[in-house]
C-alpha atoms as a PDB file:
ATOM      1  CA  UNK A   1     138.497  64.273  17.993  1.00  0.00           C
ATOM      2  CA  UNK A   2     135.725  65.913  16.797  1.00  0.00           C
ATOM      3  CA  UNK A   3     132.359  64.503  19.580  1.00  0.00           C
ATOM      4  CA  UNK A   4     129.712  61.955  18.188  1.00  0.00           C
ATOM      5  CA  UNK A   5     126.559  63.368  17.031  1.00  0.00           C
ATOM      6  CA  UNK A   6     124.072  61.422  18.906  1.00  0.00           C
ATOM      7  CA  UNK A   7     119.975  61.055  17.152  1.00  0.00           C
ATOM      8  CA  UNK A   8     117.939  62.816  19.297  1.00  0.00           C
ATOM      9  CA  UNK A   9     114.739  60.841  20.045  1.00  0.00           C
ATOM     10  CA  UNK A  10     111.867  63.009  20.449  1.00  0.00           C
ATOM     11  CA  UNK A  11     108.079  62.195  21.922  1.00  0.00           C
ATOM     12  CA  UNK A  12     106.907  62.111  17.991  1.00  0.00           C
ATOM     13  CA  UNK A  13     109.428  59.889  17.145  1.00  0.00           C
ATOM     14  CA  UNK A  14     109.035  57.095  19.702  1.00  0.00           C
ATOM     15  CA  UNK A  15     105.431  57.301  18.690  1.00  0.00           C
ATOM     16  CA  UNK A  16     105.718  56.952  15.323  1.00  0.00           C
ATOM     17  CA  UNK A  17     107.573  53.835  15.969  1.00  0.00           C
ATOM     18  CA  UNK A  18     105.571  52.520  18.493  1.00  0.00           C
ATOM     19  CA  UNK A  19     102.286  52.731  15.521  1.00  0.00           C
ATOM     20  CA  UNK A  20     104.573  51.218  12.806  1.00  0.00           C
ATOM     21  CA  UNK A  21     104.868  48.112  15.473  1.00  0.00           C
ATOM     22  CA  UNK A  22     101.430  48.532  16.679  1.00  0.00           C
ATOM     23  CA  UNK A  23     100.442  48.190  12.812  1.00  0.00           C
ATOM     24  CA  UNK A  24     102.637  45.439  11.960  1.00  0.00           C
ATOM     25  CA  UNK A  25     101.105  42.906  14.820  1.00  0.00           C
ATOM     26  CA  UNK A  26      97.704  43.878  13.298  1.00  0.00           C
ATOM     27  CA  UNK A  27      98.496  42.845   9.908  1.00  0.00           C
ATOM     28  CA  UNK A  28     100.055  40.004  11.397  1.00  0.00           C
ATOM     29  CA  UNK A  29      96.613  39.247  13.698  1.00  0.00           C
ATOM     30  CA  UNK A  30      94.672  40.228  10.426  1.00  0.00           C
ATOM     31  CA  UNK A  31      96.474  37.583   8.584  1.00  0.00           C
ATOM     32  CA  UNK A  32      96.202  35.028  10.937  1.00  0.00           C
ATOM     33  CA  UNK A  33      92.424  35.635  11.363  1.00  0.00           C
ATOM     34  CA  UNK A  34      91.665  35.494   7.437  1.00  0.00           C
ATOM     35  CA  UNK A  35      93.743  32.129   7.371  1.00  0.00           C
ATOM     36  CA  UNK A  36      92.096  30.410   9.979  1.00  0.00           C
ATOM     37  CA  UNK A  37      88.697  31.727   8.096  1.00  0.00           C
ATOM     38  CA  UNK A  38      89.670  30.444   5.100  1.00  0.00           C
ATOM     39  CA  UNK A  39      90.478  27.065   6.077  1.00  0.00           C
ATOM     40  CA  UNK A  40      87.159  27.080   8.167  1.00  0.00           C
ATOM     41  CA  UNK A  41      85.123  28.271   5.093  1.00  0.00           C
ATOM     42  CA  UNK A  42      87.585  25.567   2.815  1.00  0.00           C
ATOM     43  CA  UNK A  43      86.594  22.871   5.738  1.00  0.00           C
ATOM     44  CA  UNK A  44      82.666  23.356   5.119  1.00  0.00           C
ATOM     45  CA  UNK A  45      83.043  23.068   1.335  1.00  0.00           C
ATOM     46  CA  UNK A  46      84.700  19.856   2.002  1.00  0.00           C
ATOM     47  CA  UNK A  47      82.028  18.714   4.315  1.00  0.00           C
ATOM     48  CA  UNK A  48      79.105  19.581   2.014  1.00  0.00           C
ATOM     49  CA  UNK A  49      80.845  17.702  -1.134  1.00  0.00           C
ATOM     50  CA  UNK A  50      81.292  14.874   1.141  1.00  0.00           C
ATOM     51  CA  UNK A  51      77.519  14.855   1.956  1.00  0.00           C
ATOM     52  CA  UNK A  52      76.136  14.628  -1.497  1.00  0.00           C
ATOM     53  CA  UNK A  53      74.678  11.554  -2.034  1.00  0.00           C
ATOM     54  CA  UNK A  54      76.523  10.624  -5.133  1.00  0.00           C
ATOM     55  CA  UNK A  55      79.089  10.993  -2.662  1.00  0.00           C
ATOM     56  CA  UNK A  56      78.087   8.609   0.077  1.00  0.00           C
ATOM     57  CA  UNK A  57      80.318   5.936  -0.491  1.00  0.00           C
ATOM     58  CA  UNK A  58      83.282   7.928  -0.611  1.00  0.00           C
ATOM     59  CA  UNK A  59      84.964  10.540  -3.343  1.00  0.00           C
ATOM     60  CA  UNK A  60      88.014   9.853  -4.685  1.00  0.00           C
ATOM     61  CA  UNK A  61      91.600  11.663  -4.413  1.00  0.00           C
ATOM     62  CA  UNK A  62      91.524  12.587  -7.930  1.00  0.00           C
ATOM     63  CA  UNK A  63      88.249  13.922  -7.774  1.00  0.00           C
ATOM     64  CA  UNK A  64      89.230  15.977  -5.346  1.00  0.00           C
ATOM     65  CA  UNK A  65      92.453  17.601  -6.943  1.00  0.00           C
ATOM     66  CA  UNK A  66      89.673  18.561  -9.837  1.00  0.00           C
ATOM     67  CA  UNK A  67      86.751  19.979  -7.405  1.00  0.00           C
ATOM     68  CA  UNK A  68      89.303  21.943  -5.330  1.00  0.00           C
ATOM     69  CA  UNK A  69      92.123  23.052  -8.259  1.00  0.00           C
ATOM     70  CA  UNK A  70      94.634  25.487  -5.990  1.00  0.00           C
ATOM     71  CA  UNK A  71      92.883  24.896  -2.508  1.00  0.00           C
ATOM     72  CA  UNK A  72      93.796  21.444  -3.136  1.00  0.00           C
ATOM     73  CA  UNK A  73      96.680  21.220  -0.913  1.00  0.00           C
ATOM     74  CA  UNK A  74      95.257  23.090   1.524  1.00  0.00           C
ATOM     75  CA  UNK A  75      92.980  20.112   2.469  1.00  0.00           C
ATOM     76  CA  UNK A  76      95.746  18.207   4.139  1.00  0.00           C
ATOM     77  CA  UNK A  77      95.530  19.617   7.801  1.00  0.00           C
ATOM     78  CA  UNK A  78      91.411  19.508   7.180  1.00  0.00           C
ATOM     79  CA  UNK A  79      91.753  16.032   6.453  1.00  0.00           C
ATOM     80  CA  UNK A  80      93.796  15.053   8.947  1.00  0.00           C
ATOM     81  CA  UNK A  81      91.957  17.089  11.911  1.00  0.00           C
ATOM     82  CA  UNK A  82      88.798  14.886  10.230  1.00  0.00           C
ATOM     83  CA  UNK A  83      90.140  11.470  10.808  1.00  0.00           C
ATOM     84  CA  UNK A  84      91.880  11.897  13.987  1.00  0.00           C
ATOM     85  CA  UNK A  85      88.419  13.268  15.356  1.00  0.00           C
ATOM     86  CA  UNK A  86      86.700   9.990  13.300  1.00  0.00           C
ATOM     87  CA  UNK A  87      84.761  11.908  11.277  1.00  0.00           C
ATOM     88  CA  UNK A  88      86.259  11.211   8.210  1.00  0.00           C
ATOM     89  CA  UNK A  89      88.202   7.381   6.849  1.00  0.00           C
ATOM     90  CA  UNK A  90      90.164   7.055   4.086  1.00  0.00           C
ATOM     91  CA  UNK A  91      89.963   3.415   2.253  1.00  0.00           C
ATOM     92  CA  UNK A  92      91.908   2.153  -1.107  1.00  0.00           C
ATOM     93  CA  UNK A  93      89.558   1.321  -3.737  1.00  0.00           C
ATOM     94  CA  UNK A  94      90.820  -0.755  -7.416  1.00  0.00           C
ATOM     95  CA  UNK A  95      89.556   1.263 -10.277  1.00  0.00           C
ATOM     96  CA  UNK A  96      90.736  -0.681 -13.540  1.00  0.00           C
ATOM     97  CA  UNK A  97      93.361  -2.114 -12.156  1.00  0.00           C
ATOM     98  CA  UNK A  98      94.673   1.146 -10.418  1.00  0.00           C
ATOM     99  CA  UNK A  99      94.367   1.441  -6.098  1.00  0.00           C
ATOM    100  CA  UNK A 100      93.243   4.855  -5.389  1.00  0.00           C
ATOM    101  CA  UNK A 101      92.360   6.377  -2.413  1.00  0.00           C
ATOM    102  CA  UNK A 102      88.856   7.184  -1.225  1.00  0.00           C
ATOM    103  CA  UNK A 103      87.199   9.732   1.330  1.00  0.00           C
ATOM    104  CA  UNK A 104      84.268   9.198   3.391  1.00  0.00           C
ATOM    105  CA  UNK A 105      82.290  10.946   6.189  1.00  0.00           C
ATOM    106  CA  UNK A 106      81.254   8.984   9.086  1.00  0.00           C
ATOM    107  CA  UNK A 107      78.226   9.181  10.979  1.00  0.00           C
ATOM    108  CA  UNK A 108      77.586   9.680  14.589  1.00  0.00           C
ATOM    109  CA  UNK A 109      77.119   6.102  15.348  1.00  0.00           C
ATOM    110  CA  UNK A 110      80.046   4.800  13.060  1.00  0.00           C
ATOM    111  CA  UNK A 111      82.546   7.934  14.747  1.00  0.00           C
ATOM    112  CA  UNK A 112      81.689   6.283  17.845  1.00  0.00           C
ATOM    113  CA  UNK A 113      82.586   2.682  16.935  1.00  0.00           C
ATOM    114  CA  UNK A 114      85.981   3.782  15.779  1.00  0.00           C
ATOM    115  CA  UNK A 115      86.638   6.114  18.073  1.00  0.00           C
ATOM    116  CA  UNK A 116      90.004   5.212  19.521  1.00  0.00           C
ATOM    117  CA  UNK A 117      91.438   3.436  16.139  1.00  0.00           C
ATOM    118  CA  UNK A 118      94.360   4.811  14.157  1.00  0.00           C
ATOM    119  CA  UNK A 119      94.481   5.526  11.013  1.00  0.00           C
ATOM    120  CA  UNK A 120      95.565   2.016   9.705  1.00  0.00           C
ATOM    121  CA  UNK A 121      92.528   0.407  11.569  1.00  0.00           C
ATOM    122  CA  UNK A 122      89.925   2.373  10.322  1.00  0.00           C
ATOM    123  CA  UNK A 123      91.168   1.716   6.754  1.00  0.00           C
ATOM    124  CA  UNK A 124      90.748  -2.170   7.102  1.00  0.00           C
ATOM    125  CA  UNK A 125      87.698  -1.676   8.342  1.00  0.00           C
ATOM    126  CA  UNK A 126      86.324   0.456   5.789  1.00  0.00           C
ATOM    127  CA  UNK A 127      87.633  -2.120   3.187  1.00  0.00           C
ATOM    128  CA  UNK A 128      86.229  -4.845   4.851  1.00  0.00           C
ATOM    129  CA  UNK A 129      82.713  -3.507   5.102  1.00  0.00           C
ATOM    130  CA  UNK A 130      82.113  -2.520   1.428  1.00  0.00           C
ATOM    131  CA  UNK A 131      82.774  -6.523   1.003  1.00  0.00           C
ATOM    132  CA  UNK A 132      79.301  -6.747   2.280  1.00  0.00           C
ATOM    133  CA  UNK A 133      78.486 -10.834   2.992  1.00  0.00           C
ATOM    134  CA  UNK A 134      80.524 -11.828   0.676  1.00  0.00           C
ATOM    135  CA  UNK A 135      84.010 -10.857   2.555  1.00  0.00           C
ATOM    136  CA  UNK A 136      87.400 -10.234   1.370  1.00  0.00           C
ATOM    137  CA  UNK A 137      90.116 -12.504   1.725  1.00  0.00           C
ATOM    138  CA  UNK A 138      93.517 -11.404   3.960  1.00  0.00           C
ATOM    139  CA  UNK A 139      95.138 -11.079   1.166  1.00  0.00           C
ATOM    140  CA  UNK A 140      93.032  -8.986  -0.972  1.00  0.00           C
ATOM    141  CA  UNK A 141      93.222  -6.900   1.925  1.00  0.00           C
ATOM    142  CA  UNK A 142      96.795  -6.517   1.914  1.00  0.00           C
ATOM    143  CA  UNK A 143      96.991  -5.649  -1.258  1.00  0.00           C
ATOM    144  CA  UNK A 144      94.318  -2.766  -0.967  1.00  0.00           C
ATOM    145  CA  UNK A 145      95.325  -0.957   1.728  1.00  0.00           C
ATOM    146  CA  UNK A 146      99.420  -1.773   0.868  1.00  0.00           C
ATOM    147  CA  UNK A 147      99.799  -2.599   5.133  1.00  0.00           C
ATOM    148  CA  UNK A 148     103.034  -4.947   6.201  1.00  0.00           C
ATOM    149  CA  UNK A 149     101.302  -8.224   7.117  1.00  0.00           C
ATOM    150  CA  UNK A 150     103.167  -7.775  10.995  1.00  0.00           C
ATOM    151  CA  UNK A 151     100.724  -4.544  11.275  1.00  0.00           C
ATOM    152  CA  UNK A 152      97.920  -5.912   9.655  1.00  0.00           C
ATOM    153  CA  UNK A 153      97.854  -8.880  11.785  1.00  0.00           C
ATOM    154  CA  UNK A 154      97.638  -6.729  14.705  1.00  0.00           C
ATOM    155  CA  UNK A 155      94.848  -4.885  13.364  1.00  0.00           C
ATOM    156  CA  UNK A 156      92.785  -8.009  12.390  1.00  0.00           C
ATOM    157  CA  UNK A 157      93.373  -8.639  16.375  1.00  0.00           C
ATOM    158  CA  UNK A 158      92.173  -5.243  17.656  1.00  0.00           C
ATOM    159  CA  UNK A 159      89.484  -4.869  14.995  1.00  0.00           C
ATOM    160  CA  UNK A 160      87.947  -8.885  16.245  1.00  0.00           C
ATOM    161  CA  UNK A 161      88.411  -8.060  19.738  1.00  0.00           C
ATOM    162  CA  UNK A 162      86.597  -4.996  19.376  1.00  0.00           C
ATOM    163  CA  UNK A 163      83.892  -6.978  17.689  1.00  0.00           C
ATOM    164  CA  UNK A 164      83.987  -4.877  14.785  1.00  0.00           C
ATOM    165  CA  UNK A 165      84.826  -7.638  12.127  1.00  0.00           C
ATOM    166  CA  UNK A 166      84.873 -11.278  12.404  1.00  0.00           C
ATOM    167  CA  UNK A 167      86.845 -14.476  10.152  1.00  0.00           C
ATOM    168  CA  UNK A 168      84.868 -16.757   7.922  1.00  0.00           C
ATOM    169  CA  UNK A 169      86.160 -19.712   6.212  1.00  0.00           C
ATOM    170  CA  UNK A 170      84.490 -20.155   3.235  1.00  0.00           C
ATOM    171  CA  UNK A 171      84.102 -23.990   1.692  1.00  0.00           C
ATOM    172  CA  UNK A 172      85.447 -23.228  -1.668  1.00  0.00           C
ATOM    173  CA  UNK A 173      88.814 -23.043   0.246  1.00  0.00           C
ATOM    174  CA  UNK A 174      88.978 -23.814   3.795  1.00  0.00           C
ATOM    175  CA  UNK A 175      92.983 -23.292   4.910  1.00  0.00           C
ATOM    176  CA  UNK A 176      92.302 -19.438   3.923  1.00  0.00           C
ATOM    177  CA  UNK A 177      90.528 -16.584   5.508  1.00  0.00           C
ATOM    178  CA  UNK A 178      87.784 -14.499   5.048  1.00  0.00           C
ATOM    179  CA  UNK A 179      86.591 -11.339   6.954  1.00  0.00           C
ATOM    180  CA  UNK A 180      83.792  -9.547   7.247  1.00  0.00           C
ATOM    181  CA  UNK A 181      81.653  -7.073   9.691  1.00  0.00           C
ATOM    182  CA  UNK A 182      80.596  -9.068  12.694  1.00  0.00           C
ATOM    183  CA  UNK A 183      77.212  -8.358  12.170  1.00  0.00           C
ATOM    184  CA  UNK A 184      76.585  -9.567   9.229  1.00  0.00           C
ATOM    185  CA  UNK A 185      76.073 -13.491   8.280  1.00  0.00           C
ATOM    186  CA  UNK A 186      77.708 -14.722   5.569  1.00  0.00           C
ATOM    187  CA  UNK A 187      76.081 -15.032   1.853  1.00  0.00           C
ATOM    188  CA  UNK A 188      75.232 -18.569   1.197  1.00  0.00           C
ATOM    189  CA  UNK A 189      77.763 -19.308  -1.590  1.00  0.00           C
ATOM    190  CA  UNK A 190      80.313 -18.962   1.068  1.00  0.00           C
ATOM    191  CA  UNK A 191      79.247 -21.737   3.968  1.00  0.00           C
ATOM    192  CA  UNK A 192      77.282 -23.968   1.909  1.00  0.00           C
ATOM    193  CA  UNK A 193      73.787 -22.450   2.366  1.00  0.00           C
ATOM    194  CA  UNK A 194      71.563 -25.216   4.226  1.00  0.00           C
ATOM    195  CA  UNK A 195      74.089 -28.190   3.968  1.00  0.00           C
ATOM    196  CA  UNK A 196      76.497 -26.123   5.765  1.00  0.00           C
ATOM    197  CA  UNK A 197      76.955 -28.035   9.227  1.00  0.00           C
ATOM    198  CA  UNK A 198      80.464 -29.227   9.116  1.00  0.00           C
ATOM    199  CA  UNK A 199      82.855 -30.149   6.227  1.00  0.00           C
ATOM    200  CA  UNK A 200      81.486 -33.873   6.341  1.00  0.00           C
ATOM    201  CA  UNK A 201      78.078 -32.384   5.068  1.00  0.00           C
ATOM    202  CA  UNK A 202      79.066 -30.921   2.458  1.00  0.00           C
ATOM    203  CA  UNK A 203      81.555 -34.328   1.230  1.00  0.00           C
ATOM    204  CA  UNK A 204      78.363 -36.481   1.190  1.00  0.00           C
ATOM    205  CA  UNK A 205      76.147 -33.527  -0.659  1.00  0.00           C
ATOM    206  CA  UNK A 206      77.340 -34.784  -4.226  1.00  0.00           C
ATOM    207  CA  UNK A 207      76.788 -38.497  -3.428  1.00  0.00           C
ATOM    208  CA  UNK A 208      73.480 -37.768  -2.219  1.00  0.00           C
ATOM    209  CA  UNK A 209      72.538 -35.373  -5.224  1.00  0.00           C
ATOM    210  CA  UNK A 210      73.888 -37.540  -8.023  1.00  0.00           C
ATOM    211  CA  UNK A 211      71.766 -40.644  -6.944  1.00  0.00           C
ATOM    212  CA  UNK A 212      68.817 -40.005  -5.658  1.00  0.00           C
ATOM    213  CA  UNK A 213      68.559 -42.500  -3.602  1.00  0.00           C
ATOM    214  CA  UNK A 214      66.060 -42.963  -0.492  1.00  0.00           C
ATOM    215  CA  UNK A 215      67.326 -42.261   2.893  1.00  0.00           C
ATOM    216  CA  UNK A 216      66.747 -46.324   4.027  1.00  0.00           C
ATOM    217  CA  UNK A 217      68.871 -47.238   0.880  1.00  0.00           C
ATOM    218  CA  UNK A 218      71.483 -44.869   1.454  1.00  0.00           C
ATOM    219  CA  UNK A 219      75.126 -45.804   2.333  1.00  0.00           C
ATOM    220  CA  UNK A 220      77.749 -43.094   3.964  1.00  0.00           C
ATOM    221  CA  UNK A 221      80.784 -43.649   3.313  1.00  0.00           C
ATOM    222  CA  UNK A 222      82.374 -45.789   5.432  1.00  0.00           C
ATOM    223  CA  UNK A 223      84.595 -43.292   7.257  1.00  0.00           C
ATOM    224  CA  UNK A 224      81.972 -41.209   8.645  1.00  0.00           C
ATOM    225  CA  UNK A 225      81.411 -42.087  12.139  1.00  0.00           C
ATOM    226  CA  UNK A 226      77.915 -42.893  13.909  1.00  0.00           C
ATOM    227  CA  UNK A 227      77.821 -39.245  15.043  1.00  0.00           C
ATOM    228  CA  UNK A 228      78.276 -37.728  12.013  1.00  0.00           C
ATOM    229  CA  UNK A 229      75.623 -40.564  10.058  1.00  0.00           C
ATOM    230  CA  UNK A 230      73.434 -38.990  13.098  1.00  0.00           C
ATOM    231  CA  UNK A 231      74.142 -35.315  12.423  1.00  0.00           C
ATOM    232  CA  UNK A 232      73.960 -36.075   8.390  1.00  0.00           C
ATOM    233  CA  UNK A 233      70.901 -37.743   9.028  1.00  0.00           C
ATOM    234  CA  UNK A 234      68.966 -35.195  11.020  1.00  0.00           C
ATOM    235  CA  UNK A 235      70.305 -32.412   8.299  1.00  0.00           C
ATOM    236  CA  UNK A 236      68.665 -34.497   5.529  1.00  0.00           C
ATOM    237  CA  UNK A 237      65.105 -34.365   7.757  1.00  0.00           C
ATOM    238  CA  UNK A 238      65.765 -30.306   8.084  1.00  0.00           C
ATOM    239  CA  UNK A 239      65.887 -29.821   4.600  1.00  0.00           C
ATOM    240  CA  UNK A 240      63.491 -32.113   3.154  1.00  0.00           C
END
C-alpha cells in the first residue's frame, strides 16, 4: 500500500490563514460598526421629523412609510427602544372613518409621568388627553385603541391611581363614563356649567327658566326635600 501523502504546513502557510481569519472578523467588526451607525444616524432623522412643529401632535404611520421609503422597516427596533425608554407614545387616531396609528415625542416632564407604564397605558393616556375638557367616553376609547375591555379596565385603574386621568359623568347621560386628564376641569356643557350642584339642580333648571317666576312665588316640586329646597335655594342667590 502505497503511504499517504500528508500537506505539509509551512510558517507561510499558517500565516496566510491566520490573516484570511484575522480579515474576516474585521469585516465582520466593520459591518457591525456601520450598522449600529446607521441605525444611530436613521434614529436622529427620526427624532428631528418628530420635532417639527407641524409634527407636534404626532405623525402618522403612513406618513412615515412615505418620509422613510426603504429605511422604513428599519424603524421598528428605534421605535421600540423609544417607547420603552418613554420617549416616544404611540396613540390611534380616526381619520375619515379609518384608525391609524400616530407617533409622538414626549417631553422631559411627560417621560417622567409615564415612566413605569407599558405600552397599552401610555396609549390610553395619550387618547384621553387630546380629548381636552371635553373627555372621551369608555367606549370611544375602546374602540380607538382596539384594547379587550378586561385590560382596559385595569388600565383605567392604574392610570386613576396614578392620578394621571380622572372619570366624569357628564349630565347629558349620567349611567356612562367620561375620562379625562386629572388636571383639567371639565368644559361646562358637560356638568351643567353654574347649575351644576347635584342632579336635583339641574331637574328644577327648566321649571325655573320657563316661568319666570320670583323666588317667594316659587314652588319645588314636591319631592325635593328641605335640604335640597335649601341647597336649590342658595344656588339661585349664587347665580343671580
Amino acid at each position: 500500500m502505497p503511504p499517504i501523502k500528508r500537506p505539509i504546513i509551512t510558517a507561510s502557510t499558517s500565516a496566510t490563514k491566520r490573516r484570511r481569519t484575522d480579515a474576516a472578523d474585521s469585516a465582520i467588526s466593520s459591518s457591525g460598526n456601520n450598522s449600529d451607525e446607521e441605525l444611530s444616524l436613521l434614529q436622529s432623522r427620526f427624532i428631528s421629523l418628530l420635532s417639527l412643529p407641524e409634527h407636534k401632535k404626532g405623525i402618522s404611520n403612513s406618513d412615515l412609510k412615505s418620509h422613510f421609503h426603504d429605511d422604513y422597516t428599519k424603524l421598528v427596533s428605534i421605535i421600540n427602544e423609544l417607547t420603552r425608554s418613554s420617549k416616544l407614545t404611540m396613540s390611534k387616531v380616526n381619520t375619515n372613518g379609518v384608525n391609524e396609528v400616530f407617533f409622538s415625542l414626549l417631553t422631559e416632564e411627560e417621560a417622567t409621568k409615564l415612566e413605569g407604564l407599558d405600552a397599552h397605558s401610555k396609549m390610553v393616556y395619550r387618547v384621553i388627553e387630546s380629548s381636552g375638557d371635553k373627555g372621551i367616553w369608555t367606549v370611544d376609547i375602546r374602540a380607538q385603541t382596539n384594547i379587550p375591555q378586561g385590560t382596559l379596565t385595569k388600565v383605567f385603574k392604574q392610570l386613576e391611581t396614578r392620578r394621571l386621568i380622572k372619570p366624569i359623568k357628564a349630565v347629558t347621560a349620567k349611567t356612562k363614563k367620561l375620562y379625562m386628564l386629572y388636571d383639567l376641569q371639565p368644559a361646562k356643557e358637560i356638568t351643567g356649567g353654574p347649575w351644576y350642584v347635584s342632579p336635583y339642580i339641574t331637574s328644577f333648571l327648566p321649571e325655573y327658566v320657563d316661568f319666570k317666576i320670583s323666588p317667594g312665588l316659587f314652588q319645588l316640586p314636591t319631592l325635593a326635600t328641605p335640604k335640597h329646597t335649601r341647597l336649590f335655594h342658595s344656588t339661585l342667590l349664587k347665580v343671580h
